[in-house]
Protein backbone atom coordinates (compact mmCIF):
# COMPACT_ATOMS: atom_id res chain seq x y z
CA UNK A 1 180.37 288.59 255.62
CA UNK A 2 181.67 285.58 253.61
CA UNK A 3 178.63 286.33 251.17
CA UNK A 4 179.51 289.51 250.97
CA UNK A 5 183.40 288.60 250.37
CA UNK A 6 182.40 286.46 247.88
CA UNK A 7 179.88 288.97 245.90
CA UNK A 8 182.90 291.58 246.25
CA UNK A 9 185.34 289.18 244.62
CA UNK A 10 182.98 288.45 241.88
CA UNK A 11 182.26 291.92 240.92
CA UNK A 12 185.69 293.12 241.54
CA UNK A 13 187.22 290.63 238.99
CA UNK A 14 185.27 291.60 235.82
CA UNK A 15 185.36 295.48 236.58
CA UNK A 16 188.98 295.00 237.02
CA UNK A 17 189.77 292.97 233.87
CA UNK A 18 187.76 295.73 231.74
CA UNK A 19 189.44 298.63 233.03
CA UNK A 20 193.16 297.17 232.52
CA UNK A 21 194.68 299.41 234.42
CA UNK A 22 198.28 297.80 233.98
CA UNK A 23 198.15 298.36 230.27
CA UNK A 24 197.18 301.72 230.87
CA UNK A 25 201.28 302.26 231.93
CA UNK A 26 202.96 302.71 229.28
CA UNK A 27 199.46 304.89 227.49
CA UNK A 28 199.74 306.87 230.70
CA UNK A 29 203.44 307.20 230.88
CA UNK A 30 203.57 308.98 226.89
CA UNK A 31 201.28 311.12 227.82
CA UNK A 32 202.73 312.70 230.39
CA UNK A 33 206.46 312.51 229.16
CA UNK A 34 207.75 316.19 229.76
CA UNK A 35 205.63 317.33 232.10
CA UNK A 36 206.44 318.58 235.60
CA UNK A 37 205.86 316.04 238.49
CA UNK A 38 203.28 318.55 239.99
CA UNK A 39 201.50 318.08 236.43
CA UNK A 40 201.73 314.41 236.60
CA UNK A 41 199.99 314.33 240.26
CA UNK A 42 196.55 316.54 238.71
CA UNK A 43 196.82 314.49 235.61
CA UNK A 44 196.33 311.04 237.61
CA UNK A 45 193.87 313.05 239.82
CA UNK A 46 191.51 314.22 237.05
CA UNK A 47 192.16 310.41 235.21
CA UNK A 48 190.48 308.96 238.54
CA UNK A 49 188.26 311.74 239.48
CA UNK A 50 186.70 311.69 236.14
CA UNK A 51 186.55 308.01 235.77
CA UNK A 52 185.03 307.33 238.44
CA UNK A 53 182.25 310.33 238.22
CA UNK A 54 181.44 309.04 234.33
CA UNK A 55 180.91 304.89 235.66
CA UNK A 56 179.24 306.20 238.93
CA UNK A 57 176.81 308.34 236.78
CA UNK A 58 176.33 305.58 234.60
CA UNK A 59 175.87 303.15 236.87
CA UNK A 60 172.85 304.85 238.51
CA UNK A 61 171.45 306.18 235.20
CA UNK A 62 172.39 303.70 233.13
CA UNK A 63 169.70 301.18 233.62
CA UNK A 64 166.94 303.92 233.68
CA UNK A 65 167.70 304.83 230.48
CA UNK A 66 167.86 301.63 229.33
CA UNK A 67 164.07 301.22 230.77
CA UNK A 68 163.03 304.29 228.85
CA UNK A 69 164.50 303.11 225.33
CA UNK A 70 162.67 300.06 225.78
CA UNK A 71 166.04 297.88 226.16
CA UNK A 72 165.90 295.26 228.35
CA UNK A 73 169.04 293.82 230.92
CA UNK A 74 168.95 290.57 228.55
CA UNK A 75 168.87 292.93 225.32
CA UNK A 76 171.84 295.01 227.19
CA UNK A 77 174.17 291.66 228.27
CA UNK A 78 174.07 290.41 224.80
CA UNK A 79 174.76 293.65 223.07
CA UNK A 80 177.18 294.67 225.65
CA UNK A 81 178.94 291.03 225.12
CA UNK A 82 179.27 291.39 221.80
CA UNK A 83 180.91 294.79 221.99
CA UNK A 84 183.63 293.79 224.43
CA UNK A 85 184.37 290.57 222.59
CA UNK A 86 184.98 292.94 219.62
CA UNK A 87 187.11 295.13 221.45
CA UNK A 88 188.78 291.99 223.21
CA UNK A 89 189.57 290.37 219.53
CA UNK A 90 190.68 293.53 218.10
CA UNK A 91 193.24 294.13 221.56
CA UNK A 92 194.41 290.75 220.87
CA UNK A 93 195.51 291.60 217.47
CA UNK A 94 199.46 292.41 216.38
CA UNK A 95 200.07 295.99 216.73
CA UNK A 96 196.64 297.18 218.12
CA UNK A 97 196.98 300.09 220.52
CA UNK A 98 193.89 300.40 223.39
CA UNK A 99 193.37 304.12 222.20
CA UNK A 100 194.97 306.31 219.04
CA UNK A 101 195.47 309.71 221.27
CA UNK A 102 198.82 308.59 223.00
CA UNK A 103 200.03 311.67 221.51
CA UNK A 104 198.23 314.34 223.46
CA UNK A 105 200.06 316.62 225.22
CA UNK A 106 196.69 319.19 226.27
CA UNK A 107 196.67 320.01 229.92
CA UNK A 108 193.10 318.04 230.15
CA UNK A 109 194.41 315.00 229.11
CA UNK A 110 193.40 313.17 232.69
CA UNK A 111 189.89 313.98 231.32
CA UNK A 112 190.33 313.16 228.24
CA UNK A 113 191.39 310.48 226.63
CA UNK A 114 193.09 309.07 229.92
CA UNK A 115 189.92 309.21 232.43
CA UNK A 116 187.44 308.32 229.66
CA UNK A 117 187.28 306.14 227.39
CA UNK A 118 190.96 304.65 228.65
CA UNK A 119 190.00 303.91 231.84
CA UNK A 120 186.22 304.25 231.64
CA UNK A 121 185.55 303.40 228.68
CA UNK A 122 182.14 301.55 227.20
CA UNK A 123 184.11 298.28 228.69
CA UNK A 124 183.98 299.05 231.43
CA UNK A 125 180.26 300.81 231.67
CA UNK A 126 178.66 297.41 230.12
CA UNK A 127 180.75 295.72 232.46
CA UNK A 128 179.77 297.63 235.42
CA UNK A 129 175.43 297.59 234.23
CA UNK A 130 175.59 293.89 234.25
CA UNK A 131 177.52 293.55 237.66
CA UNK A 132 174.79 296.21 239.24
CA UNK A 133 172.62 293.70 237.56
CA UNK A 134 174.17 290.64 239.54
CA UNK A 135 175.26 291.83 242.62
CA UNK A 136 173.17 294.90 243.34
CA UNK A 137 174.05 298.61 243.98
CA UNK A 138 175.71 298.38 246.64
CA UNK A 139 178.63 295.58 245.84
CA UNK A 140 179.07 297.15 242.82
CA UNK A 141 179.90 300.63 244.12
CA UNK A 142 182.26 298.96 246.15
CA UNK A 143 184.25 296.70 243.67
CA UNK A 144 183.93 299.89 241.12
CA UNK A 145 185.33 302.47 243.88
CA UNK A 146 187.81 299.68 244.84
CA UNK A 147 189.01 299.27 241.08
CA UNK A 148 189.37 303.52 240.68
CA UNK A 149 191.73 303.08 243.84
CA UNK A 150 194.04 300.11 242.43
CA UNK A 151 193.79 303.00 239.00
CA UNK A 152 195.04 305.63 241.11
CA UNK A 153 197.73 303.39 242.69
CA UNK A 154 199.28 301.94 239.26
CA UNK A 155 199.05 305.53 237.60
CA UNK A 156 200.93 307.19 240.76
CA UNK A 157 203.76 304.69 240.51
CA UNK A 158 203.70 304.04 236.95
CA UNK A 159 207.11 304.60 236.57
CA UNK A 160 208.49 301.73 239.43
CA UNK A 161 205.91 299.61 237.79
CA UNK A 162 207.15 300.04 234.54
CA UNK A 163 210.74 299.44 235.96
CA UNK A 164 210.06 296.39 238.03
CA UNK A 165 207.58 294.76 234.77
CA UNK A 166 209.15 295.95 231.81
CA UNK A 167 207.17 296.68 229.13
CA UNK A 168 207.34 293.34 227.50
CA UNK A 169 205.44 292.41 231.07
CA UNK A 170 203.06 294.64 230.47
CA UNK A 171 202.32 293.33 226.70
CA UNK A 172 201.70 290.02 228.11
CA UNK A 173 199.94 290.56 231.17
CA UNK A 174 197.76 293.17 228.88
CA UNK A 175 197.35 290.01 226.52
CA UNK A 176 196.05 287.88 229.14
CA UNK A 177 193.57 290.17 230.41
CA UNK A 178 192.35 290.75 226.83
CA UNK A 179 191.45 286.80 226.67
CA UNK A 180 189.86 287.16 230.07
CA UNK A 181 187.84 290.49 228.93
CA UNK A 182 187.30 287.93 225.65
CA UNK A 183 185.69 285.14 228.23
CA UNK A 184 183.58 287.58 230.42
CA UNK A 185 182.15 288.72 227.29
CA UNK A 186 180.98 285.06 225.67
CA UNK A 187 179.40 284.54 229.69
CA UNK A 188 177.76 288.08 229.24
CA UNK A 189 176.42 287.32 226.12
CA UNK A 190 175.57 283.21 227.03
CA UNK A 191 173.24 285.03 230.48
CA UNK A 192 171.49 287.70 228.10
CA UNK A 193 170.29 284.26 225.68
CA UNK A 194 169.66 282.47 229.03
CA UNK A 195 167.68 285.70 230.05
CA UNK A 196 166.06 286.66 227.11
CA UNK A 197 164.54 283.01 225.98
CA UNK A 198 164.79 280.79 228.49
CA UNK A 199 163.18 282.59 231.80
């Protein structure tokens, strides 16, 4: 159980830092400015719903088609670590927004752009091929279902959060997770070298 705990923690963590779901807020919350509060529940249900389907998908597809392009999990961590440090260092930057189409107003917009790419976006699927890599199928559903649910919760009360944080809060808690996503992405691409030259 303790193994388990600790495999769970782990995976949870990383998952968690690469879907950001705090930042999300304030993306969420001018999306859905003017619409009913019926509205607002479907919109966080079709976020979740379709995150979760796309990084489930993924997650058992993923590596076969990986396999079949002739990538390897080494080839993947490194390439995968290089593209969240990118998008870590460009998050980081003064006045960079996590996704350009806060404007929408379409009554699909928990598919799109709110459940993917803003909360499963390729982040988050690298992320989530090198923890099934780690910590096996079955850990990984887990911390990946468990993140979706802590989604679900911040997007439902949104609005208390936002009151209670304040949206400088948010900035720097957002901040800090970027420099986290930053780390997991040098450690990413550190295992692939490891992996790729040194087995």
């Amino acid at each position: 159980m303790s193994e388990f705990l600790n495999s769970f923690i782990l995976s949870f963590i990383p998952i968690f830092v690469a879907i950001d779901a705090i930042a999300n807020i304030p993306i969420y919350l001018s999306i859905v400015s003017g619409f009913s509060e019926k509205s607002k529940k479907k919109i966080v249900t079709d976020s979740v719903a379709t995150a979760t389907t796309v990084a489930i998908v993924f997650m058992f597809l993923g590596k076969g088609i990986l396999l079949l392009l002739g990538i390897t999990i080494p080839d993947f961590q490194i390439a995968g670590g290089l593209l969240l440090f990118v998008i870590a260092v460009h998050l980081l930057m003064p006045g960079a927004q996590k996704n350009v189409l806060t404007s929408s107003h379409d009554k699909d917009v928990g598919i799109f752009p709110l459940g993917t790419p803003l909360i499963t976006g390729p982040a988050v699927l690298a992320t989530t091929l090198i923890v099934l890599d780690t910590y096996g199928i079955f850990v990984t559903a887990v911390s990946l279902l468990s993140n979706m649910l802590v989604v679900w919760l911040t997007l439902a009360h949104a609005e208390r959060i936002m009151k209670f944080i304040g949206p400088s809060g948010i900035r720097a808690f957002a901040k800090f997770m970027y420099i986290l996503l930053a780390a997991i992405a040098v450690m990413m691409v550190r295992r692939g070298i490891m992996g790729a030259f040194f087995k």
